[in-house]
PDB file of N, CA and C in Angstrom:
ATOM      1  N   UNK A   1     -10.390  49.129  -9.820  1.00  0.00           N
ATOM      2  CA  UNK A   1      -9.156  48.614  -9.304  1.00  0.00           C
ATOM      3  C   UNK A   1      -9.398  47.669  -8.120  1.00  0.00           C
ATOM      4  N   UNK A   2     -10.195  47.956  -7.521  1.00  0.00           N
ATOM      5  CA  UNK A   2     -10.023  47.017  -6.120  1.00  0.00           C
ATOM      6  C   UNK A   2     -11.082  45.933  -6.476  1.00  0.00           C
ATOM      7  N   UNK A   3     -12.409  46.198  -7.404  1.00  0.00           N
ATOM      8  CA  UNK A   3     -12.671  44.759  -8.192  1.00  0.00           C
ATOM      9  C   UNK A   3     -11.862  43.652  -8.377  1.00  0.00           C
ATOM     10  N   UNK A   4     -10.725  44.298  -9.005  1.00  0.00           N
ATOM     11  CA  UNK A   4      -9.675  43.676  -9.642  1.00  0.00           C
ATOM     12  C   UNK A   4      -9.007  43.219  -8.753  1.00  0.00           C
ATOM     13  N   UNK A   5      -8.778  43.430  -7.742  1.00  0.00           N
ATOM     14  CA  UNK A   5      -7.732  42.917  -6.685  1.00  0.00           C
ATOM     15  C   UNK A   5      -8.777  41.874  -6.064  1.00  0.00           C
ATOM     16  N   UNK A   6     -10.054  42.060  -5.723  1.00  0.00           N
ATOM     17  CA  UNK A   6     -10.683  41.208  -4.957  1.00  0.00           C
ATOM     18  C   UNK A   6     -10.810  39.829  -6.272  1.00  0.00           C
ATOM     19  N   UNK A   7     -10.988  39.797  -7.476  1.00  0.00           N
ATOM     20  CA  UNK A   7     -11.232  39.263  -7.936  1.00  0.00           C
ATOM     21  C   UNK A   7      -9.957  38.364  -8.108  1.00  0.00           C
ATOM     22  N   UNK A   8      -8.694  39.075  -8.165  1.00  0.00           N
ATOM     23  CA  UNK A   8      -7.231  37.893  -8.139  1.00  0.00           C
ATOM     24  C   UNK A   8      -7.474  36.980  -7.071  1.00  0.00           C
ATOM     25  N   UNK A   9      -7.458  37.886  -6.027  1.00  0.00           N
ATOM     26  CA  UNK A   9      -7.988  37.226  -4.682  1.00  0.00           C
ATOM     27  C   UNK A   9      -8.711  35.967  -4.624  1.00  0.00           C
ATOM     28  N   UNK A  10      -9.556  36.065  -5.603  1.00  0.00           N
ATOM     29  CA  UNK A  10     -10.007  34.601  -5.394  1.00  0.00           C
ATOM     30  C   UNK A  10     -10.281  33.186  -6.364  1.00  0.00           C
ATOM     31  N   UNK A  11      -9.382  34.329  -7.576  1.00  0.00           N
ATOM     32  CA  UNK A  11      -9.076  33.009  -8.424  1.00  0.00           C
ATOM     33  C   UNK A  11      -7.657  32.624  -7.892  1.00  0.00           C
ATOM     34  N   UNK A  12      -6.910  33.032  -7.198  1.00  0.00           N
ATOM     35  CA  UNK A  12      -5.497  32.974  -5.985  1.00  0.00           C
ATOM     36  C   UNK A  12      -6.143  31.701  -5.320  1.00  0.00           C
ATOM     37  N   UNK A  13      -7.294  31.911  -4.876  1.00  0.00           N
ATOM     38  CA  UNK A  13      -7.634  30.829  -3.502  1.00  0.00           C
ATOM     39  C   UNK A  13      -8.460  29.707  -4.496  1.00  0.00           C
ATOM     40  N   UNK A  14      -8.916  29.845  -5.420  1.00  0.00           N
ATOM     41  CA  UNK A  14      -9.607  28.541  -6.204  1.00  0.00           C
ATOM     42  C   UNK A  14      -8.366  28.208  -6.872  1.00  0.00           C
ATOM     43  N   UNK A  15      -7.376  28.660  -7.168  1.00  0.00           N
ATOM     44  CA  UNK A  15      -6.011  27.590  -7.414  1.00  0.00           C
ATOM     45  C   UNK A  15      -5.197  27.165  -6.450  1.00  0.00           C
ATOM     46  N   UNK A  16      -5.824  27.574  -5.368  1.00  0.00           N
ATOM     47  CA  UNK A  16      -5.003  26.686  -4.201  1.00  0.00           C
ATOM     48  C   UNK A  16      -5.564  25.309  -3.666  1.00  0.00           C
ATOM     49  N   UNK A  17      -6.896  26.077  -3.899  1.00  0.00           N
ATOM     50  CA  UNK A  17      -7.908  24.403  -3.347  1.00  0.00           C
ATOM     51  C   UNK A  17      -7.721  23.600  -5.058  1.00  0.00           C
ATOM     52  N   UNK A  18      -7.543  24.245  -6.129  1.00  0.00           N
ATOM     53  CA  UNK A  18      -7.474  23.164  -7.428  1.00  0.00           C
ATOM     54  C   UNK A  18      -6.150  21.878  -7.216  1.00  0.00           C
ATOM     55  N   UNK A  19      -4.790  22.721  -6.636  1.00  0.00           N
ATOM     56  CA  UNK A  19      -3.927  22.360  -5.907  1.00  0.00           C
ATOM     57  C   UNK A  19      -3.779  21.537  -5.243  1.00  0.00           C
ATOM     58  N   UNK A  20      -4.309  21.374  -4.090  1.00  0.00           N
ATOM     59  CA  UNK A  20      -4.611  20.632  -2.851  1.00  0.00           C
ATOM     60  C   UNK A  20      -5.466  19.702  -3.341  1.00  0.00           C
ATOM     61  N   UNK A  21      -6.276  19.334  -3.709  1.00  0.00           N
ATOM     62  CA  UNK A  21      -7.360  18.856  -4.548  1.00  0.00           C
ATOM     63  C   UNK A  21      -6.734  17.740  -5.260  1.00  0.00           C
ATOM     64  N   UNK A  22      -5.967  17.925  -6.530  1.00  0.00           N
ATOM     65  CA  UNK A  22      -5.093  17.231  -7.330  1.00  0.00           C
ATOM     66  C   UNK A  22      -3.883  16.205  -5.979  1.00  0.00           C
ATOM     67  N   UNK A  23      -3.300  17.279  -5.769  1.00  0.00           N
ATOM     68  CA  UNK A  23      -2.475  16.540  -4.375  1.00  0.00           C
ATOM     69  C   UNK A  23      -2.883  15.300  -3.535  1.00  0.00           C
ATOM     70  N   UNK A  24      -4.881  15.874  -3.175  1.00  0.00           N
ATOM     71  CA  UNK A  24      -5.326  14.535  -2.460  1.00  0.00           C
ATOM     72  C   UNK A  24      -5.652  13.127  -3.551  1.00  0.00           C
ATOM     73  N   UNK A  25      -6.062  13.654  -4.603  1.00  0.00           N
ATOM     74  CA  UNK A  25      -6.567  12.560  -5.332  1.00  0.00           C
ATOM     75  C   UNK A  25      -4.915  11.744  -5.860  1.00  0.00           C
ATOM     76  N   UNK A  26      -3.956  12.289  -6.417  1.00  0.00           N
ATOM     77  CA  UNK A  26      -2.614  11.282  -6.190  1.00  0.00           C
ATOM     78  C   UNK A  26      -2.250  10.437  -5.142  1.00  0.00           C
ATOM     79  N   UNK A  27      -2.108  11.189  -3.772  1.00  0.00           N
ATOM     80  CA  UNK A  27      -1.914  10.481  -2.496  1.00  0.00           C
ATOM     81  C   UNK A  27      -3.270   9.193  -2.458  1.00  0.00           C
ATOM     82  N   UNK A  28      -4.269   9.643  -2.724  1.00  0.00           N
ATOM     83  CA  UNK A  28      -5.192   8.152  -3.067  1.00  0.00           C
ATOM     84  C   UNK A  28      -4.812   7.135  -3.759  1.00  0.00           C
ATOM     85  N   UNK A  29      -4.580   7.656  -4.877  1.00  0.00           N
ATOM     86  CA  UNK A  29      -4.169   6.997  -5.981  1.00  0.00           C
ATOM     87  C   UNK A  29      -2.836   5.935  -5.551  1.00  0.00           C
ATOM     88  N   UNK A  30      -2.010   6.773  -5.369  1.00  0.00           N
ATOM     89  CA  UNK A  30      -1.025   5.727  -4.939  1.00  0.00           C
ATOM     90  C   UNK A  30      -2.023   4.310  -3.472  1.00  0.00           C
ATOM     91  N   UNK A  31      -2.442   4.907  -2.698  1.00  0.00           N
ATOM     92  CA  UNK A  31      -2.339   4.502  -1.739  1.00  0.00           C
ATOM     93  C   UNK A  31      -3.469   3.047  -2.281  1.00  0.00           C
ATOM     94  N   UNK A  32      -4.280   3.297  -2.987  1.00  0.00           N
ATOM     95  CA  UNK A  32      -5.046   2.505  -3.395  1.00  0.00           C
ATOM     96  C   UNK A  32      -4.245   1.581  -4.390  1.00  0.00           C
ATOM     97  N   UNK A  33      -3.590   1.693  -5.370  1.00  0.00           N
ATOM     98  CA  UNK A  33      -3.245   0.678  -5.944  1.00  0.00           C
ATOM     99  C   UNK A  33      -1.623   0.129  -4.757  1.00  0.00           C
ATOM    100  N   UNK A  34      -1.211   0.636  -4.007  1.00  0.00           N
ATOM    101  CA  UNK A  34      -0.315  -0.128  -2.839  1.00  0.00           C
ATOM    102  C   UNK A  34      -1.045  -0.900  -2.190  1.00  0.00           C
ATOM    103  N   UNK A  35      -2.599  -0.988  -2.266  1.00  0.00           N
ATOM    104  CA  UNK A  35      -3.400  -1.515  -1.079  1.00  0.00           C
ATOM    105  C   UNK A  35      -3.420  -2.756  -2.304  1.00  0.00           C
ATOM    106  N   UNK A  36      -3.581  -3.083  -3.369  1.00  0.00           N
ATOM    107  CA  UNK A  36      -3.892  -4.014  -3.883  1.00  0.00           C
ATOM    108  C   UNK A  36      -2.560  -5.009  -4.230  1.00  0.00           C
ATOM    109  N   UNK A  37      -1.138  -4.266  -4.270  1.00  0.00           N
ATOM    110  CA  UNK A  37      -0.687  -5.293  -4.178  1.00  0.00           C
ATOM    111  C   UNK A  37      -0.260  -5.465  -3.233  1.00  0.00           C
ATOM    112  N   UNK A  38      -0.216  -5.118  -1.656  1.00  0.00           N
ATOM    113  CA  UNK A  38       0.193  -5.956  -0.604  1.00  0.00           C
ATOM    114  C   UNK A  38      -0.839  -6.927  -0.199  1.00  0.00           C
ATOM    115  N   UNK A  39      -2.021  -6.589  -1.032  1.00  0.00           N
ATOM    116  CA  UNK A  39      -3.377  -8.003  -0.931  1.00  0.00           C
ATOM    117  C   UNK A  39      -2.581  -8.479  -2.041  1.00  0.00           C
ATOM    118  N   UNK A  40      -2.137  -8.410  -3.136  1.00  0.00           N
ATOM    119  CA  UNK A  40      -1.867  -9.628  -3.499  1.00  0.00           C
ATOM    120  C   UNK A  40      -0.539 -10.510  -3.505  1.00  0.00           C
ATOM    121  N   UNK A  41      -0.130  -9.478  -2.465  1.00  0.00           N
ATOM    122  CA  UNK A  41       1.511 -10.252  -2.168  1.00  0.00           C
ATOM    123  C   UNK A  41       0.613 -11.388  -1.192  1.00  0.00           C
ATOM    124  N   UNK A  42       0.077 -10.652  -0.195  1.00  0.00           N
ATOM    125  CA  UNK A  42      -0.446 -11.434   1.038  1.00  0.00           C
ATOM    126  C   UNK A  42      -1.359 -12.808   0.451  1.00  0.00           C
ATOM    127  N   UNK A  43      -2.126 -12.648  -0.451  1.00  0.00           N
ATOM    128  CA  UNK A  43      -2.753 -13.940  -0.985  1.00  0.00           C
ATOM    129  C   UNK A  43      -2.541 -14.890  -1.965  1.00  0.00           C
ATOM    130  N   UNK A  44      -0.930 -14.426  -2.470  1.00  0.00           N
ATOM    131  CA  UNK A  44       0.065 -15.428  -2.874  1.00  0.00           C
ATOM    132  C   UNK A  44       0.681 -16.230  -1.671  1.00  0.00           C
ATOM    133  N   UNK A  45       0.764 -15.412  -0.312  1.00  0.00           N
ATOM    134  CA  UNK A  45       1.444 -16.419   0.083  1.00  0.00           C
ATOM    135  C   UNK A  45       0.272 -16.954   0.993  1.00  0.00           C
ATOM    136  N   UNK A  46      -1.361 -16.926   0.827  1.00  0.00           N
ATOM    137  CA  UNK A  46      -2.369 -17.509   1.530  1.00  0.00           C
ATOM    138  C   UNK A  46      -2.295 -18.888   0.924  1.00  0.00           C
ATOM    139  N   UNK A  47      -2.267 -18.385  -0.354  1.00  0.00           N
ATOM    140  CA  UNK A  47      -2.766 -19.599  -1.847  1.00  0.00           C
ATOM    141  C   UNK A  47      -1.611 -20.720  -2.023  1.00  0.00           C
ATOM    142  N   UNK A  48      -0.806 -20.451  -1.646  1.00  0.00           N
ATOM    143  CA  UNK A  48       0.573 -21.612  -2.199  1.00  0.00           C
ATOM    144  C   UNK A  48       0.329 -22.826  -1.068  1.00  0.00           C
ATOM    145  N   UNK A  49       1.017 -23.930  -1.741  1.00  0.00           N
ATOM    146  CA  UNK A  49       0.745 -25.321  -1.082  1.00  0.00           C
ATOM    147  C   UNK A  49       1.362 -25.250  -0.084  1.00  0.00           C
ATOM    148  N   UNK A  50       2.491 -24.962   0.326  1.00  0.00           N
ATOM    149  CA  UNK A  50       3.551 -24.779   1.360  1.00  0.00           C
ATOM    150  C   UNK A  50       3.708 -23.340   1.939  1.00  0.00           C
ATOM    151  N   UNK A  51       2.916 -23.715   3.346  1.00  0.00           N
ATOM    152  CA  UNK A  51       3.306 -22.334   4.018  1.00  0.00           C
ATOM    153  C   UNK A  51       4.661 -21.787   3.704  1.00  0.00           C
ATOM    154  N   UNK A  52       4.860 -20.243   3.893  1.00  0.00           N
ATOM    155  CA  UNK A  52       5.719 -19.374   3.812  1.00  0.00           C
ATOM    156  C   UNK A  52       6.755 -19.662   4.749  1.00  0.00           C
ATOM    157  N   UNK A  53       8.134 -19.664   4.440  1.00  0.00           N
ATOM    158  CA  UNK A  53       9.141 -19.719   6.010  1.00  0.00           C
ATOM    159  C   UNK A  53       8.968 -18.530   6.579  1.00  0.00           C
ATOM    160  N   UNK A  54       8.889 -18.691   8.032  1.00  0.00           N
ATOM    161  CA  UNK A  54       9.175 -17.382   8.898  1.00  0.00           C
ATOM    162  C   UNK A  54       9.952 -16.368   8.639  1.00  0.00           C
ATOM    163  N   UNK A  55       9.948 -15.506   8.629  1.00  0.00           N
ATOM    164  CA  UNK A  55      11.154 -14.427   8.345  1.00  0.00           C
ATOM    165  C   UNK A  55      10.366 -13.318   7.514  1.00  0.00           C
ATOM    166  N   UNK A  56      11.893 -12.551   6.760  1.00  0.00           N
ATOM    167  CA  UNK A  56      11.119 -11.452   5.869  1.00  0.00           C
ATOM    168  C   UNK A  56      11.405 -11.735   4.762  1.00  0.00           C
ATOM    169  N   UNK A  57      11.058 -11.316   3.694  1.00  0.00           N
ATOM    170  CA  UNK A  57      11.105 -11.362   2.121  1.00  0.00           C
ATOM    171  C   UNK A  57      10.716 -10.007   1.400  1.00  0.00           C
ATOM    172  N   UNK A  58      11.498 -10.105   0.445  1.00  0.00           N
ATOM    173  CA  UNK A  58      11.232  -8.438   0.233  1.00  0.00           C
ATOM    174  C   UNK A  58      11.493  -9.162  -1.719  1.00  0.00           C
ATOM    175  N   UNK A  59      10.240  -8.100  -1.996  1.00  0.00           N
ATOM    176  CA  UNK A  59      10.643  -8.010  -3.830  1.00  0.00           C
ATOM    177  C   UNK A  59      10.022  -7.182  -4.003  1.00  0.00           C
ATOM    178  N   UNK A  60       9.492  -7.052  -5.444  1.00  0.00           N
ATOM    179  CA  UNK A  60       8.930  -5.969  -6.500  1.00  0.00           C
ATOM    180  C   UNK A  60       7.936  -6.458  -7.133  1.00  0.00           C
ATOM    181  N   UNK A  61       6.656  -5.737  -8.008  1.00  0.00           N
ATOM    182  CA  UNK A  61       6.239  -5.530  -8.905  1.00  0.00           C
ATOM    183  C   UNK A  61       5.624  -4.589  -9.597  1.00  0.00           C
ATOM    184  N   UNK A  62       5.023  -4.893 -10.672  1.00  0.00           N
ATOM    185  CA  UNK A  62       4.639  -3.457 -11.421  1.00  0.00           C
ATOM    186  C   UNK A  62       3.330  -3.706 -11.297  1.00  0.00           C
ATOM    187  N   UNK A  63       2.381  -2.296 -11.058  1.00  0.00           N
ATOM    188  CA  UNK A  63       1.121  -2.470 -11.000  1.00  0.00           C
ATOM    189  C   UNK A  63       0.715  -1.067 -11.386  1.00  0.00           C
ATOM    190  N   UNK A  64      -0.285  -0.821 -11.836  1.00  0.00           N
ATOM    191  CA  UNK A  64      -0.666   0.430 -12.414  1.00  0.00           C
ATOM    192  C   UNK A  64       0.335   1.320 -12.938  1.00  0.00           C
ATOM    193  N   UNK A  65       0.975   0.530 -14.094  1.00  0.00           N
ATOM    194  CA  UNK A  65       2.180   1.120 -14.860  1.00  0.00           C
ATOM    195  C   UNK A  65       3.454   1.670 -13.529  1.00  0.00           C
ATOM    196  N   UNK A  66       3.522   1.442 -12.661  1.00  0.00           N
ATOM    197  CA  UNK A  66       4.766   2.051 -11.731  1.00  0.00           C
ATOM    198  C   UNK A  66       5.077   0.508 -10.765  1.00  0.00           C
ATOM    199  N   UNK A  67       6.226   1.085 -11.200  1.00  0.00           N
ATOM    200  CA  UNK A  67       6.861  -0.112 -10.067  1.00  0.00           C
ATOM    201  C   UNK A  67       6.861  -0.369  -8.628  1.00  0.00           C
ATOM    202  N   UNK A  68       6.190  -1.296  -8.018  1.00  0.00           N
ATOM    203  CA  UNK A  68       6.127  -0.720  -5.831  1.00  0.00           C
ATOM    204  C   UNK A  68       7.058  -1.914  -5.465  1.00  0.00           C
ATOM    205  N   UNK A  69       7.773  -1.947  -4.091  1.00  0.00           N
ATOM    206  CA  UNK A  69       8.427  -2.461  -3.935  1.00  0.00           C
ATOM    207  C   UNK A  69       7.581  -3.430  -2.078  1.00  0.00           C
ATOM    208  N   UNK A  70       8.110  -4.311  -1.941  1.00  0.00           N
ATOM    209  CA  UNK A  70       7.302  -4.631  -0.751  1.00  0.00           C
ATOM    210  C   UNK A  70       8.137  -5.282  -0.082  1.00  0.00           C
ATOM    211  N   UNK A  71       7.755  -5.279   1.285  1.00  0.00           N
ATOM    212  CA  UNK A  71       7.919  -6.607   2.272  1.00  0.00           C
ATOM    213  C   UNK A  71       7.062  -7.515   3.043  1.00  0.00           C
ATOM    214  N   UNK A  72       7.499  -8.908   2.883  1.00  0.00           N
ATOM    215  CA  UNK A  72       6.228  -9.567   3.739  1.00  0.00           C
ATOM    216  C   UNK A  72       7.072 -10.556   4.523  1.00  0.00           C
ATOM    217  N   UNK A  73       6.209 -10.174   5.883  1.00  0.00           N
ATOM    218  CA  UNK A  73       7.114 -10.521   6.965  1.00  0.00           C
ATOM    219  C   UNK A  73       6.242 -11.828   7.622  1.00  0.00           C
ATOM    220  N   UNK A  74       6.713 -12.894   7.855  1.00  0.00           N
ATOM    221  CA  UNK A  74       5.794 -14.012   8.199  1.00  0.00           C
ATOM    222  C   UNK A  74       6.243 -14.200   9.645  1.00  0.00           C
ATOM    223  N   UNK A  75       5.598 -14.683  10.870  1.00  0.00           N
ATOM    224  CA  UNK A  75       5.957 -14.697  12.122  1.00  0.00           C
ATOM    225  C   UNK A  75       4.634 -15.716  12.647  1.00  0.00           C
ATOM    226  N   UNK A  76       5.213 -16.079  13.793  1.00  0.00           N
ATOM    227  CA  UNK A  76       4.334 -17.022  14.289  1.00  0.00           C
ATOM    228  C   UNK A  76       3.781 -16.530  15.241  1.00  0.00           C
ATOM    229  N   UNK A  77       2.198 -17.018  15.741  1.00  0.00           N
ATOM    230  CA  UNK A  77       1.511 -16.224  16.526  1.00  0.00           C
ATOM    231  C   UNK A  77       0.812 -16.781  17.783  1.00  0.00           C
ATOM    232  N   UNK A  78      -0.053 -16.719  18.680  1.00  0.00           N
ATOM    233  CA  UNK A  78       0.003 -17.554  19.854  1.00  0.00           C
ATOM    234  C   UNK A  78      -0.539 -18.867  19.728  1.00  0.00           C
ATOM    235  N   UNK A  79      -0.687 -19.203  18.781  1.00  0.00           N
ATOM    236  CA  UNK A  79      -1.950 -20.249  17.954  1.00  0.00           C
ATOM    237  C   UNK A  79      -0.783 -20.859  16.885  1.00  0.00           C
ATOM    238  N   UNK A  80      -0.059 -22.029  17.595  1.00  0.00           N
ATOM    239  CA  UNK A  80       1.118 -23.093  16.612  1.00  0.00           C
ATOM    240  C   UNK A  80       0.511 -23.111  15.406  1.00  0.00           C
ATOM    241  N   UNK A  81      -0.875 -23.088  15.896  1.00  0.00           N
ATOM    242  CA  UNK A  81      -1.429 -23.569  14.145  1.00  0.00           C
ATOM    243  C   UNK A  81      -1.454 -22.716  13.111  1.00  0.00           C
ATOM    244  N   UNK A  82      -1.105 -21.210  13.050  1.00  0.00           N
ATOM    245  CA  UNK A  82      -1.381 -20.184  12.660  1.00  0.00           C
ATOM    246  C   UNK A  82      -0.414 -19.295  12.620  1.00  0.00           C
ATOM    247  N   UNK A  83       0.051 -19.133  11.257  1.00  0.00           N
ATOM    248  CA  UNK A  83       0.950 -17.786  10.886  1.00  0.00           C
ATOM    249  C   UNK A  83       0.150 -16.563  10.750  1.00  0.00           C
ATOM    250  N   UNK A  84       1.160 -15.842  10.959  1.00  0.00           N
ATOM    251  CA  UNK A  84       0.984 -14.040  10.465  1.00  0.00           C
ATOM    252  C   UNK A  84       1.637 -13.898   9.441  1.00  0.00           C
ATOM    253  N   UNK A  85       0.874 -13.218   8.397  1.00  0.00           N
ATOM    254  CA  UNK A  85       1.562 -12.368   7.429  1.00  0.00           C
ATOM    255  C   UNK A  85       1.641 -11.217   7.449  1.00  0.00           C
ATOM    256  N   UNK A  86       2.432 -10.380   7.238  1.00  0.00           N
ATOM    257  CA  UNK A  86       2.363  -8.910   7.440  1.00  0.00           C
ATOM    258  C   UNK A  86       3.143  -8.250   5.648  1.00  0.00           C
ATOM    259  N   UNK A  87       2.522  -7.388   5.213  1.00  0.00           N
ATOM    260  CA  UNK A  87       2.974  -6.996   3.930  1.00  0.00           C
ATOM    261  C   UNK A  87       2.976  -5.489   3.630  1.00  0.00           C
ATOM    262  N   UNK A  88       4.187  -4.749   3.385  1.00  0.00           N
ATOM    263  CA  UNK A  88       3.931  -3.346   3.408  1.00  0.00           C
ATOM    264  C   UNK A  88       4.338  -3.055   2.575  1.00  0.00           C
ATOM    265  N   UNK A  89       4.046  -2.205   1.603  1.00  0.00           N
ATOM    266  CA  UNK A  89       4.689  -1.869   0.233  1.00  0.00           C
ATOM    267  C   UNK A  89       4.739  -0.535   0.356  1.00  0.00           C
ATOM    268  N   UNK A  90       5.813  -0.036  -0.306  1.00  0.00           N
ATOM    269  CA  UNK A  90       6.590   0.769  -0.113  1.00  0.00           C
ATOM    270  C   UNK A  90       6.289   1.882  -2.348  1.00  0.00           C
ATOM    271  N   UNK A  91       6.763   2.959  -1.889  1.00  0.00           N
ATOM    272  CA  UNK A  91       6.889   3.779  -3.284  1.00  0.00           C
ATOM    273  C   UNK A  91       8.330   4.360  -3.955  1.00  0.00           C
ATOM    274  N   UNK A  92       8.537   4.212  -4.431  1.00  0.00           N
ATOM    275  CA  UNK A  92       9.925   4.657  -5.400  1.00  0.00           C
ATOM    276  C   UNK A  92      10.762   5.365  -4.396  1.00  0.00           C
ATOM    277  N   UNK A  93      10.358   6.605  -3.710  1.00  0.00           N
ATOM    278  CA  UNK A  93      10.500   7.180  -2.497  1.00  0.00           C
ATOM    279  C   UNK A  93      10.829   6.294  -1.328  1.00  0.00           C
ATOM    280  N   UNK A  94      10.248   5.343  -1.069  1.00  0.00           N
ATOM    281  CA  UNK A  94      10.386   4.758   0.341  1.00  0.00           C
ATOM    282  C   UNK A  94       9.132   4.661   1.120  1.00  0.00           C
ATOM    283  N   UNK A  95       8.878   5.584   0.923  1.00  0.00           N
ATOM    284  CA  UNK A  95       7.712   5.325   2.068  1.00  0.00           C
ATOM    285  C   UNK A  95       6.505   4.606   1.867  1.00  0.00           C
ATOM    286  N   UNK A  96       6.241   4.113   2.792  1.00  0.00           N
ATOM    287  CA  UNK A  96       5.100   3.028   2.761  1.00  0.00           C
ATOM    288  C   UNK A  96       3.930   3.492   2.728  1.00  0.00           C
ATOM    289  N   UNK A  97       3.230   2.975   1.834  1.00  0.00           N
ATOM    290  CA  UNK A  97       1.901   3.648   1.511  1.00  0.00           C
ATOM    291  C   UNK A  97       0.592   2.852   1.009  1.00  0.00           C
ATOM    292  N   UNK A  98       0.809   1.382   1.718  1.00  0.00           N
ATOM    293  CA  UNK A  98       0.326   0.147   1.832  1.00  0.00           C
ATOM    294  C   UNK A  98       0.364  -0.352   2.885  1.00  0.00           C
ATOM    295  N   UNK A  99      -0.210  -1.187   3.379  1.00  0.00           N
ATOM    296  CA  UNK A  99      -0.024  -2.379   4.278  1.00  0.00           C
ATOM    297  C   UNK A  99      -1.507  -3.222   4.599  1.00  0.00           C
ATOM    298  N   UNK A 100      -0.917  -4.569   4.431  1.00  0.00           N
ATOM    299  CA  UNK A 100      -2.087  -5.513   5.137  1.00  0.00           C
ATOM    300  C   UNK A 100      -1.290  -6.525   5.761  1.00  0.00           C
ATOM    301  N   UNK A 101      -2.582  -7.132   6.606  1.00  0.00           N
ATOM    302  CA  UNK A 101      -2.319  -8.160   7.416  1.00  0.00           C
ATOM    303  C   UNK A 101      -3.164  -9.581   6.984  1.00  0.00           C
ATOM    304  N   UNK A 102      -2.161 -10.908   6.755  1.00  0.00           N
ATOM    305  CA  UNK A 102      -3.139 -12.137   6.981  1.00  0.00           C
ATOM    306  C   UNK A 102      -2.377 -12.926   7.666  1.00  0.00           C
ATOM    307  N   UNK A 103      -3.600 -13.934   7.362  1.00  0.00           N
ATOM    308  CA  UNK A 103      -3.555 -15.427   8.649  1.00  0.00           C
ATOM    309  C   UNK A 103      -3.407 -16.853   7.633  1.00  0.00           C
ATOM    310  N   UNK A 104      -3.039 -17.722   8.221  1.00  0.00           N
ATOM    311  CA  UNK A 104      -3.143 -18.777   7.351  1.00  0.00           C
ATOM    312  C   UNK A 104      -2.406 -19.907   8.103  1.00  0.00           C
ATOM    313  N   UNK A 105      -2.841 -21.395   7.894  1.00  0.00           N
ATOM    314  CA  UNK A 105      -2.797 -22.282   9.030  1.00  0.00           C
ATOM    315  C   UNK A 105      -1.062 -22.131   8.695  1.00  0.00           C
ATOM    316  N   UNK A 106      -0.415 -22.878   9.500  1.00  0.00           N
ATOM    317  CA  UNK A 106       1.334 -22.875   9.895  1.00  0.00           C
ATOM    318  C   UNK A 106       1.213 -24.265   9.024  1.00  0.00           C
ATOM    319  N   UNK A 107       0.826 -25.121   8.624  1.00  0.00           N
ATOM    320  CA  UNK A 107       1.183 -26.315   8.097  1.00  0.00           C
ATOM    321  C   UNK A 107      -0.475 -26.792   6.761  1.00  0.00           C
ATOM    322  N   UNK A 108       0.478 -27.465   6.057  1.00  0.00           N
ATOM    323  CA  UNK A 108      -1.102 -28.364   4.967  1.00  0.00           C
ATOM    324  C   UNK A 108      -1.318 -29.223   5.874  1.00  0.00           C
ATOM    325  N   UNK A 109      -2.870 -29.399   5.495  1.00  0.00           N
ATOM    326  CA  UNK A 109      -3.321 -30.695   6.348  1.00  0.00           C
ATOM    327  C   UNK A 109      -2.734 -31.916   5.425  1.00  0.00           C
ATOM    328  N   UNK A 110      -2.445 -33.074   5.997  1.00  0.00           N
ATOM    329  CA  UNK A 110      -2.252 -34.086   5.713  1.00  0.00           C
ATOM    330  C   UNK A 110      -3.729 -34.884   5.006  1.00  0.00           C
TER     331      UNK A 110
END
């Protein structure tokens, strides 16, 4: 009998860490494919001919079969010549579980 109890005991605690375990590798999961598209929100707006207007912009896309939602916030920085991008993407939920930062000149060269 008390075999038996010690032994629940610790298939009890190897399904808690199996648990927790699964839990961390999702929270990755998300967080890693959010990391790729606020890089590629951010290097759409590196790559385009015409800097970004200042302000915020907010849309969607689908990436690893689920839909993320983002914002990228453009602002000017102590350097005229030089925007900020800021991009945080967000999960069905809300919460943000992404973010990057870029740079990119404020104007095309002539």
């Amino acid at each position: 009998m008390v075999a038996l109890a010690v032994f629940s005991l610790a298939v009890l605690a190897l399904l808690r860490l199996e648990t927790a375990t699964i839990r961390g590798a999702t929270t990755l999961d998300d967080s890693l494919i959010a990391g790729l598209v606020a890089r590629n929100v951010a290097n759409d707006a590196i790559t385009e001919a015409q800097p970004p207007v200042a302000g915020r912009t907010a849309g969607s896309e689908v990436n690893g079969g689920r839909a993320w939602n983002w914002v990228r916030n453009v602002r000017a920085t102590g350097n005229a010549s030089i925007v900020r991008i800021d991009v945080a993407v967000t999960n069905p939920a809300g919460q943000i579980v992404g973010r990057t930062v870029a740079i990119r000149p404020a104007d095309t060269p002539q």
